[in-house]
C-alpha atoms as a PDB file:
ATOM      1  CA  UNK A   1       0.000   0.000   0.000  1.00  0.00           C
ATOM      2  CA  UNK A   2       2.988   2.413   0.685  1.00  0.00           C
ATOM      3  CA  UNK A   3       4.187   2.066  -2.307  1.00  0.00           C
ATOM      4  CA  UNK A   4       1.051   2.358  -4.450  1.00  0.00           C
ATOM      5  CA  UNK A   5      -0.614   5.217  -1.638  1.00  0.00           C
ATOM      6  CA  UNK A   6      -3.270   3.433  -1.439  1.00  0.00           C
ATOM      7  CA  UNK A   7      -6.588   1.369  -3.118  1.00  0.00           C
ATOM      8  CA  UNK A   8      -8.549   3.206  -5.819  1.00  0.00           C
ATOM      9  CA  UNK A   9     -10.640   0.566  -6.751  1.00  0.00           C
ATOM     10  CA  UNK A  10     -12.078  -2.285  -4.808  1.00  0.00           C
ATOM     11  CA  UNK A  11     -14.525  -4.852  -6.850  1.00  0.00           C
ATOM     12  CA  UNK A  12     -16.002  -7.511  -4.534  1.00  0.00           C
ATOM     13  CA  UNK A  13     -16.797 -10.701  -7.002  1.00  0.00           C
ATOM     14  CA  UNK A  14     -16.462 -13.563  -4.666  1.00  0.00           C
ATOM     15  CA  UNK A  15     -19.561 -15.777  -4.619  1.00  0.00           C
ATOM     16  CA  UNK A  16     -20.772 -19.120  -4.029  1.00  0.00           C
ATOM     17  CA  UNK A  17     -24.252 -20.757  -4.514  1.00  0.00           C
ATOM     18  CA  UNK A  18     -25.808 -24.622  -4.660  1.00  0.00           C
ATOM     19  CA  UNK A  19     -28.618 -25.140  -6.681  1.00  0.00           C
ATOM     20  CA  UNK A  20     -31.454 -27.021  -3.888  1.00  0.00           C
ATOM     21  CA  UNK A  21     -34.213 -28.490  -5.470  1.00  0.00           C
ATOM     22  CA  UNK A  22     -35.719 -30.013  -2.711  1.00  0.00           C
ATOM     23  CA  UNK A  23     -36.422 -26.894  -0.763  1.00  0.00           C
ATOM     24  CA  UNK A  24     -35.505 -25.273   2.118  1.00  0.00           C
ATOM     25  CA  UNK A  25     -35.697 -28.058   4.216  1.00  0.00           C
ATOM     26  CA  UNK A  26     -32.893 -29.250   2.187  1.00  0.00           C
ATOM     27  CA  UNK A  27     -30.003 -26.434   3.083  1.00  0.00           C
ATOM     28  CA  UNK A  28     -28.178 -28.021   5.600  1.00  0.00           C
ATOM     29  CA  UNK A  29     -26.768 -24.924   8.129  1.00  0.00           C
ATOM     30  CA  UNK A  30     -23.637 -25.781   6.537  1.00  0.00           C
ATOM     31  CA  UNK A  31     -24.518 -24.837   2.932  1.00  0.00           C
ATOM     32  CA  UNK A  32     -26.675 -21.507   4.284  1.00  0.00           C
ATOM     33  CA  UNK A  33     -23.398 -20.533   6.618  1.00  0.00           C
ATOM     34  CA  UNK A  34     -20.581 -20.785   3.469  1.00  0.00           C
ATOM     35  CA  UNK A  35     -23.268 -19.132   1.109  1.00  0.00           C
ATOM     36  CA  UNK A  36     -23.752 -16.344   3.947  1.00  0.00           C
ATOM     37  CA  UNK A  37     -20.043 -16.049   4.596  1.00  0.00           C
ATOM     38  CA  UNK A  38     -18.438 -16.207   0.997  1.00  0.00           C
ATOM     39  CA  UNK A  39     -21.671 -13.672   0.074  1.00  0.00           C
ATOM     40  CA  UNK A  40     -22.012 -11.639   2.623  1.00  0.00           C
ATOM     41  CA  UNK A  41     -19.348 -11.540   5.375  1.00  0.00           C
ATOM     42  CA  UNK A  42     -15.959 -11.602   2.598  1.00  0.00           C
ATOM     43  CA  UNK A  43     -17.749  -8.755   0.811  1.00  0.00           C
ATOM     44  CA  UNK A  44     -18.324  -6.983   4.530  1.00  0.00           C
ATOM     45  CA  UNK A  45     -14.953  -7.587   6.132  1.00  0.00           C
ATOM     46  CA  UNK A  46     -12.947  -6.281   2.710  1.00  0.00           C
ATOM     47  CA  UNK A  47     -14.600  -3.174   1.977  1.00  0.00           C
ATOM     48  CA  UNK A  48     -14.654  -2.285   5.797  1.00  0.00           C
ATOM     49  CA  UNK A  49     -10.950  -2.873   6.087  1.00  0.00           C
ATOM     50  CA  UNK A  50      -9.936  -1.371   2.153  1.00  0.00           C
ATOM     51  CA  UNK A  51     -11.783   1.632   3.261  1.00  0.00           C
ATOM     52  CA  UNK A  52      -9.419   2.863   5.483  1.00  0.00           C
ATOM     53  CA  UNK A  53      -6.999   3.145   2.296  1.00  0.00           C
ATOM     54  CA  UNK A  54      -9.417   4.824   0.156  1.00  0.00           C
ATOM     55  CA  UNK A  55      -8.723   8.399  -0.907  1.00  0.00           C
ATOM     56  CA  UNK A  56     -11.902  10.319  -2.431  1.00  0.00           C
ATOM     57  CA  UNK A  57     -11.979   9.453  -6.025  1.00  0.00           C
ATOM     58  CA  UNK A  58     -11.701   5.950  -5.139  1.00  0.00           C
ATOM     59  CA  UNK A  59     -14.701   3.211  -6.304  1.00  0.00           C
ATOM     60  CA  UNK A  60     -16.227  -0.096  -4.585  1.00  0.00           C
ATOM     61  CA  UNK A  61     -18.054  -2.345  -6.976  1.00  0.00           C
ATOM     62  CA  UNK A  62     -19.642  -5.180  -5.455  1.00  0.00           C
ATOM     63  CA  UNK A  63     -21.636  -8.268  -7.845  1.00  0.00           C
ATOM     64  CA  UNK A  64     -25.361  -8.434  -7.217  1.00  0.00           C
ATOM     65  CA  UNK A  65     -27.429 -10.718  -9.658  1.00  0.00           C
ATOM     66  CA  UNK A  66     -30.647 -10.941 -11.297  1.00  0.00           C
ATOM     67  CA  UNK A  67     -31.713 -13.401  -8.584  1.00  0.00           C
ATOM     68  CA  UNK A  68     -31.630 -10.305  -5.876  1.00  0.00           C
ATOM     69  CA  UNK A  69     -34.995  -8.774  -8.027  1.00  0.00           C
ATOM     70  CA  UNK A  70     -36.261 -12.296  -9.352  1.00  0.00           C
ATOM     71  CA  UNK A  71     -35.207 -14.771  -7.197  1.00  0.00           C
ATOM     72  CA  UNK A  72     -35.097 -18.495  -8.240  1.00  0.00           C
ATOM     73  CA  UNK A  73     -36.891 -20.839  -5.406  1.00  0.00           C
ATOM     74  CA  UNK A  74     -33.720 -23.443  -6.260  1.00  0.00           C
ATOM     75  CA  UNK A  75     -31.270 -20.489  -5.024  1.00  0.00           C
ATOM     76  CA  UNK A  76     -32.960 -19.295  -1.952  1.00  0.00           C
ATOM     77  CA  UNK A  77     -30.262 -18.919   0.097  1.00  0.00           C
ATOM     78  CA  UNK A  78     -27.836 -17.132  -2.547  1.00  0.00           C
ATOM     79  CA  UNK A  79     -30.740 -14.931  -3.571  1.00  0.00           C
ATOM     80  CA  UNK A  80     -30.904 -13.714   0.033  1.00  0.00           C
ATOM     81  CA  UNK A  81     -27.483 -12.905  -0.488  1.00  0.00           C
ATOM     82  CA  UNK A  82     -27.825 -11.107  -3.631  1.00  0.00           C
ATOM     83  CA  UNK A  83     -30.813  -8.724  -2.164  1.00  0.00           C
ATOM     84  CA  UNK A  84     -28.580  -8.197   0.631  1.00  0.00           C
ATOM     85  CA  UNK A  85     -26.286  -7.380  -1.811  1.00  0.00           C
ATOM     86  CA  UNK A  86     -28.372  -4.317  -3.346  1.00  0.00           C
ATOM     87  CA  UNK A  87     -28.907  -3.150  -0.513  1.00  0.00           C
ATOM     88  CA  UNK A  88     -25.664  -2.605   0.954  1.00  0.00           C
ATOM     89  CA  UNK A  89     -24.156  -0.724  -2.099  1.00  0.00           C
ATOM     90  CA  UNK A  90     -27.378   1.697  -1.817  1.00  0.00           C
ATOM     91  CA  UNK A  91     -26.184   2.321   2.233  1.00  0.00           C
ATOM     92  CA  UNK A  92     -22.668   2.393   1.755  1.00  0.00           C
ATOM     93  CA  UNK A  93     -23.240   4.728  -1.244  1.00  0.00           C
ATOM     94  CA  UNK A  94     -25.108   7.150   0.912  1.00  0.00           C
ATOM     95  CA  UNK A  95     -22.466   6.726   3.811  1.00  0.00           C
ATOM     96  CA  UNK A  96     -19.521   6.930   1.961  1.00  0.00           C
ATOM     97  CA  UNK A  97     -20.764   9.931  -0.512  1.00  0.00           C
ATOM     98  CA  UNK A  98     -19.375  12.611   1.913  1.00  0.00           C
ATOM     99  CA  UNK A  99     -15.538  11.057   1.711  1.00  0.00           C
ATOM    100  CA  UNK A 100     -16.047  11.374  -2.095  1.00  0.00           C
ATOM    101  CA  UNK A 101     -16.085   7.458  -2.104  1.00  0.00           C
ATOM    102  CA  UNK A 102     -18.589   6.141  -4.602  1.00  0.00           C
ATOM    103  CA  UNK A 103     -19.995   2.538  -4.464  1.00  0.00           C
ATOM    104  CA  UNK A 104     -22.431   0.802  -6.884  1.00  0.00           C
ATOM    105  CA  UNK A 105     -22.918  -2.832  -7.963  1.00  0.00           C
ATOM    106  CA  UNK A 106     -23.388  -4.782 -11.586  1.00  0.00           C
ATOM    107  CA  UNK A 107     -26.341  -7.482 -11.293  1.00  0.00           C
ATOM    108  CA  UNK A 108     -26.003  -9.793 -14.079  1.00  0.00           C
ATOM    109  CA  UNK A 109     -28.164 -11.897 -15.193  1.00  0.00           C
ATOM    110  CA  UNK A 110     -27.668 -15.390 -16.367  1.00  0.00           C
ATOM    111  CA  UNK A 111     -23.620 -15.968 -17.107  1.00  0.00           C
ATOM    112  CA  UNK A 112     -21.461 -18.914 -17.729  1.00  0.00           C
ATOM    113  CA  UNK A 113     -18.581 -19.499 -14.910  1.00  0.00           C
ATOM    114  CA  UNK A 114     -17.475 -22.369 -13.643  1.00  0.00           C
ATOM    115  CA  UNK A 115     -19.929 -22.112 -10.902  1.00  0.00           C
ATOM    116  CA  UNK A 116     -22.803 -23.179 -12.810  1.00  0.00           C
ATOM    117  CA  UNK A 117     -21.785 -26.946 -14.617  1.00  0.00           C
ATOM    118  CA  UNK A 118     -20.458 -27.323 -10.829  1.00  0.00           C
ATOM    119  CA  UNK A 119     -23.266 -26.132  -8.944  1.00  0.00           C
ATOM    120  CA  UNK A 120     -26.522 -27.209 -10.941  1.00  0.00           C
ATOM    121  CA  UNK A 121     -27.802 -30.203 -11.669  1.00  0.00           C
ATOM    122  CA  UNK A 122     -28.867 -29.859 -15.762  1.00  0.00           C
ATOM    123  CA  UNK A 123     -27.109 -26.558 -16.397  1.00  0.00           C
ATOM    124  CA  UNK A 124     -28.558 -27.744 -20.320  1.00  0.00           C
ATOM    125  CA  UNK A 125     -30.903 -24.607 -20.868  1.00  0.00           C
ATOM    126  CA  UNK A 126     -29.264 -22.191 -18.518  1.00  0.00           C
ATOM    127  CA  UNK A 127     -29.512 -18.460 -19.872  1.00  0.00           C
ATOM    128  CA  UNK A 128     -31.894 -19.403 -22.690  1.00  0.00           C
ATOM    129  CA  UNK A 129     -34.587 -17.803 -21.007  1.00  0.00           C
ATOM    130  CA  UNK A 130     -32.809 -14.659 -21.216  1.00  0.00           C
ATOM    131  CA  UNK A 131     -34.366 -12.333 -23.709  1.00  0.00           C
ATOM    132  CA  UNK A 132     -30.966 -12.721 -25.813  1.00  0.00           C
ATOM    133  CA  UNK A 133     -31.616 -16.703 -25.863  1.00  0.00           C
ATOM    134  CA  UNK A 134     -28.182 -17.460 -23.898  1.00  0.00           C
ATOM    135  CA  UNK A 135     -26.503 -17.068 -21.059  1.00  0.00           C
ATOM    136  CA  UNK A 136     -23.649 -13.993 -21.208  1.00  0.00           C
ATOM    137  CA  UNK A 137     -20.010 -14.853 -21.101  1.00  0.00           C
ATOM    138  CA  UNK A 138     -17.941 -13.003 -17.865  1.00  0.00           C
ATOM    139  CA  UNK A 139     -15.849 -10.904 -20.691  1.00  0.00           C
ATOM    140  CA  UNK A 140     -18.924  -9.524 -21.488  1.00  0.00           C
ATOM    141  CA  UNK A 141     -19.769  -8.078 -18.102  1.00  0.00           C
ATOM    142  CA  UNK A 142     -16.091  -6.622 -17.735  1.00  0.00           C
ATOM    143  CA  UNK A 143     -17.148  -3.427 -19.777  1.00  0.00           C
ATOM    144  CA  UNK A 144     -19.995  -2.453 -16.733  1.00  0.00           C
ATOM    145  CA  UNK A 145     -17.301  -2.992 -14.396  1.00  0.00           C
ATOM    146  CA  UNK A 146     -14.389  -0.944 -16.024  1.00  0.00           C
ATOM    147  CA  UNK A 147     -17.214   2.238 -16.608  1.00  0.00           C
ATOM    148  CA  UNK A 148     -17.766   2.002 -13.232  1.00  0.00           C
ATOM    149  CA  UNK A 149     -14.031   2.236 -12.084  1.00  0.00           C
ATOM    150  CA  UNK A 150     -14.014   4.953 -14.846  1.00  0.00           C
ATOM    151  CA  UNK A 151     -13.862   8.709 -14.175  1.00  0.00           C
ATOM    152  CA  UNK A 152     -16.667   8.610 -16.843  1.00  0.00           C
ATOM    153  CA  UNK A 153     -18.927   7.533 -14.145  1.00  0.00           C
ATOM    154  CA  UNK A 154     -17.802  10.511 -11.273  1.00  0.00           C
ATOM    155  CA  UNK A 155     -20.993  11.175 -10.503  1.00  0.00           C
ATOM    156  CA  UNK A 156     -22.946   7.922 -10.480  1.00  0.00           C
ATOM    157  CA  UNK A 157     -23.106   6.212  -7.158  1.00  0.00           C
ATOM    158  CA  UNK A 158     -25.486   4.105  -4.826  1.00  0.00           C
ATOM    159  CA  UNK A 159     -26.381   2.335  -9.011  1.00  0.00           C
ATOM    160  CA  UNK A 160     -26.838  -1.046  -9.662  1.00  0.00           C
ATOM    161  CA  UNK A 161     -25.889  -1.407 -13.365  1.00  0.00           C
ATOM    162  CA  UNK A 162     -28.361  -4.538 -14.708  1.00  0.00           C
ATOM    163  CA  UNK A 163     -26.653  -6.732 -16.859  1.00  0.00           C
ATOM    164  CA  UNK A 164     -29.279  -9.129 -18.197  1.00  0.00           C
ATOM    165  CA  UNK A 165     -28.988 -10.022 -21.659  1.00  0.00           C
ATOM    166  CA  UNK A 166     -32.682  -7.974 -22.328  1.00  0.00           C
ATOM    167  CA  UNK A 167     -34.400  -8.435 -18.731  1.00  0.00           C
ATOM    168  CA  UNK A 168     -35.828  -6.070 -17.348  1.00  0.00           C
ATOM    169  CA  UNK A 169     -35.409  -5.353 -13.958  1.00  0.00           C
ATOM    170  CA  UNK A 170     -36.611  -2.829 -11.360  1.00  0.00           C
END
């Protein structure tokens, strides 16, 4: 940090989710608690400790989803997260406005990671539903991300940028 003087940009991407068809009375506390704490609690600790290193100018972009507006009833638990999510850029936006700190948040919708062959059980016809007919690839949500770590975007903060392939969100 000395040597750079300090963190202009923090983007908080980590996330974890398990597809449960079988309800709620199929998370086990262990599957809720590493959902809550890779979701939630990483995204918490991180911004509340790069903060301290943040001179004005500097941005926090934190990933939301779809599934914090529409949630999926298979994803309950990770679309807690991703409301939660929403939320806390829109706070942190309004608390962090007077150091000349903005924060905002990209909510994609259906995109192809690793996460999803590993995570759901027939990923076959994931993303069709998307008004573009197919899930987005990550390199196409990088250009949301690099606006908002732009100086184009000075003056937008507490935003969630929807990235949805067509769907339209609140």
């Amino acid at each position: 940090l000395g040597e750079l003087g300090g963190i202009d940009l923090l983007v908080n991407n980590a996330a974890y989710q398990m597809s449960q068809p079988d309800g709620i009375e199929a998370i086990t506390t262990e599957q809720f608690d590493r959902v809550m704490k890779t979701n939630l609690y990483g995204m918490f600790w991180l911004t509340k400790a790069a903060l301290a290193h943040m001179p004005p100018g500097a941005s926090v972009i934190n990933t939301a989803s779809v599934q914090g507006y529409q949630p999926s009833p298979h994803l309950l638990d990770y679309a807690m997260t991703k409301s939660a999510i929403i939320s806390f850029t829109h706070s942190l936006a309004q608390m962090l406005a007077t150091r000349g700190i903005r924060a905002n948040a990209v909510a994609p919708g259906p995109v192809w990671t690793p996460l999803i062959p590993a995570t759901m059980p027939d990923p076959t016809d994931f993303g069709k539903q998307s008004p573009l007919g197919r899930p987005a690839q990550p390199a196409e949500m990088a250009p949301a991300y690099v606006f908002l770590a732009s100086d184009r975007s000075s003056y937008i903060t507490g935003e969630i940028v929807n990235a949805t392939g067509g769907a339209p969100l609140p």
